[in-house]
Protein backbone atom coordinates (compact mmCIF):
# COMPACT_ATOMS: atom_id res chain seq x y z
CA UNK A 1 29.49 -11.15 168.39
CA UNK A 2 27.17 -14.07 168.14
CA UNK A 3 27.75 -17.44 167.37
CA UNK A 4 26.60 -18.70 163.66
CA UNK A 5 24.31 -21.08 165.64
CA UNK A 6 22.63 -18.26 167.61
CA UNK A 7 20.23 -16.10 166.79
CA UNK A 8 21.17 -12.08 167.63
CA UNK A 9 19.42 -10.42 170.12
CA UNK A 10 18.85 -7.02 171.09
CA UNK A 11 18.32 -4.93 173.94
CA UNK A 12 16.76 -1.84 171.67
CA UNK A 13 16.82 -0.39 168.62
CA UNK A 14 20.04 1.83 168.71
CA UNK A 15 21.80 -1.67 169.63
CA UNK A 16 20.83 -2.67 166.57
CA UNK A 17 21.66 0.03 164.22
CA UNK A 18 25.23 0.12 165.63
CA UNK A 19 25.53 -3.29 164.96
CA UNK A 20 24.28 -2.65 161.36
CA UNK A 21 27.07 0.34 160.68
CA UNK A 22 29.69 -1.22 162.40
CA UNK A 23 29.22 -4.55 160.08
CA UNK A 24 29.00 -2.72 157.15
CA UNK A 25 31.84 -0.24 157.77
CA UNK A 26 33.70 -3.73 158.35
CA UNK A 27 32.49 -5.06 154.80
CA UNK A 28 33.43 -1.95 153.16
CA UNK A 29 36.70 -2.38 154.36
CA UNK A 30 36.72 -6.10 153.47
CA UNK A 31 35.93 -4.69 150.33
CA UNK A 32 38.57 -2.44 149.85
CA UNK A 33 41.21 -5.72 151.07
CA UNK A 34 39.60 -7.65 148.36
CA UNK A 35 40.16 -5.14 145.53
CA UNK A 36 43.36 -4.70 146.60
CA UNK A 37 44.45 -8.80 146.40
CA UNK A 38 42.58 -8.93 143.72
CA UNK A 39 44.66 -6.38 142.10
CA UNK A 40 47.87 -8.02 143.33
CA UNK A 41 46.85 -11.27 141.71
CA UNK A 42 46.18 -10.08 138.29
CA UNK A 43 49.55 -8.13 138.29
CA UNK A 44 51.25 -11.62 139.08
CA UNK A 45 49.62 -12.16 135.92
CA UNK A 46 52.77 -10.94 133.89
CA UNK A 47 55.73 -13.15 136.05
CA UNK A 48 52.83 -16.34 134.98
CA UNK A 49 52.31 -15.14 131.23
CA UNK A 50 56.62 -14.62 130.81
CA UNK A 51 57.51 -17.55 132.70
CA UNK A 52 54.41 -19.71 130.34
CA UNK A 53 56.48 -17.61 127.17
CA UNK A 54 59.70 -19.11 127.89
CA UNK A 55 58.92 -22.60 129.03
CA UNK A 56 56.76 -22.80 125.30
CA UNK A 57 53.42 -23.73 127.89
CA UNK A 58 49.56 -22.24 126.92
CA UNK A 59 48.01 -19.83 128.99
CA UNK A 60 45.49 -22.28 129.98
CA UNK A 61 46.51 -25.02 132.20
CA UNK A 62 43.95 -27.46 132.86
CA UNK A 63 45.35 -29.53 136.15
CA UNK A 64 46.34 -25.72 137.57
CA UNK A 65 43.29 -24.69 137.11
CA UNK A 66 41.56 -28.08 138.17
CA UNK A 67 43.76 -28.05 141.40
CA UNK A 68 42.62 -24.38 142.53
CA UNK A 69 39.28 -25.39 141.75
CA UNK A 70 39.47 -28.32 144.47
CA UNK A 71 41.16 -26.65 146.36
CA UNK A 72 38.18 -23.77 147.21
CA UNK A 73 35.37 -26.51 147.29
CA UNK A 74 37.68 -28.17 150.30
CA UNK A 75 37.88 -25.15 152.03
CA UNK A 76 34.17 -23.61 151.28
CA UNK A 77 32.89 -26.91 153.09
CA UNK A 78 35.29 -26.78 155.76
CA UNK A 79 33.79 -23.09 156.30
CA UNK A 80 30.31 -24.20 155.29
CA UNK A 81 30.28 -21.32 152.37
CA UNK A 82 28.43 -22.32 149.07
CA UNK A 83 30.89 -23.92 147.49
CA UNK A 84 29.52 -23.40 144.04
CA UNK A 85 29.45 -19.40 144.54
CA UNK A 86 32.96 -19.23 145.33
CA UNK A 87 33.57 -21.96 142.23
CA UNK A 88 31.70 -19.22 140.26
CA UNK A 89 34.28 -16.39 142.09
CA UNK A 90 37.04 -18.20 141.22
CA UNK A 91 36.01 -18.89 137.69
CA UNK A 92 35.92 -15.13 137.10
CA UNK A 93 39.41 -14.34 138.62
CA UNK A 94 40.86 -17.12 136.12
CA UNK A 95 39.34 -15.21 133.42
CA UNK A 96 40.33 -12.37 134.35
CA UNK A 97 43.85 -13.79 135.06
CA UNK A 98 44.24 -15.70 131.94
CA UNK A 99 42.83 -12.40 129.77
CA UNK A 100 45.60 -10.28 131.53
CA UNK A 101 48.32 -13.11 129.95
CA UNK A 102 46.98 -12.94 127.08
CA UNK A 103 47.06 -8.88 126.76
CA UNK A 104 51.36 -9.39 128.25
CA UNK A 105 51.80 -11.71 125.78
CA UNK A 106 50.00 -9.82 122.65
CA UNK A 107 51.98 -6.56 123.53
CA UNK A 108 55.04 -8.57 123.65
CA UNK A 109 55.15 -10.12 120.57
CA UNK A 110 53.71 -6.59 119.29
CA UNK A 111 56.56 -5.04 121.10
């Protein structure tokens, strides 16, 4: 595999097209890890929205969420990713994270 520096070459086409499947058979199963941890952190979801319930704190904690938030633009320019797509990542598993708290905490005061 190529540096991020260097340009690909190759030798002929069929180089190429294995190239192509291989990398995508690699992002589909990227994919696949991603669902799954993303899975695993929404369902941590309910230990964060009891543990919030018993210590009387909101769902939404603003130096959490301000610390997680530094902490991916650190490492997206470490890793030179755009730092501001992964913000806009991140943002969207809070939601998702903080919506899932909300939904324990509805059905347990619902019962």
């Amino acid at each position: 595999m190529s540096d991020e520096n260097n340009v690909k070459t190759f030798k002929n086409k069929e180089e190429a097209e294995n190239l192509l499947n291989e990398s995508r058979n690699r992002i589909d199963e990227i994919d696949n890890e991603l669902f799954n941890l993303i899975c695993q952190r929404t369902f941590l979801a309910k230990d964060i929205a009891l543990a919030k319930e018993y210590l009387g704190m909101p769902i939404y904690d603003k130096n959490r969420e301000e610390a997680v938030h530094a902490k991916i633009e650190e490492l997206s320019e470490k890793n030179g990713i755009d730092a501001e797509i992964v913000d806009q990542i991140v943002n969207m598993l809070t939601i998702l994270s903080k919506n899932e708290q909300k939904e324990i905490l509805r059905r347990n005061v619902d019962g």
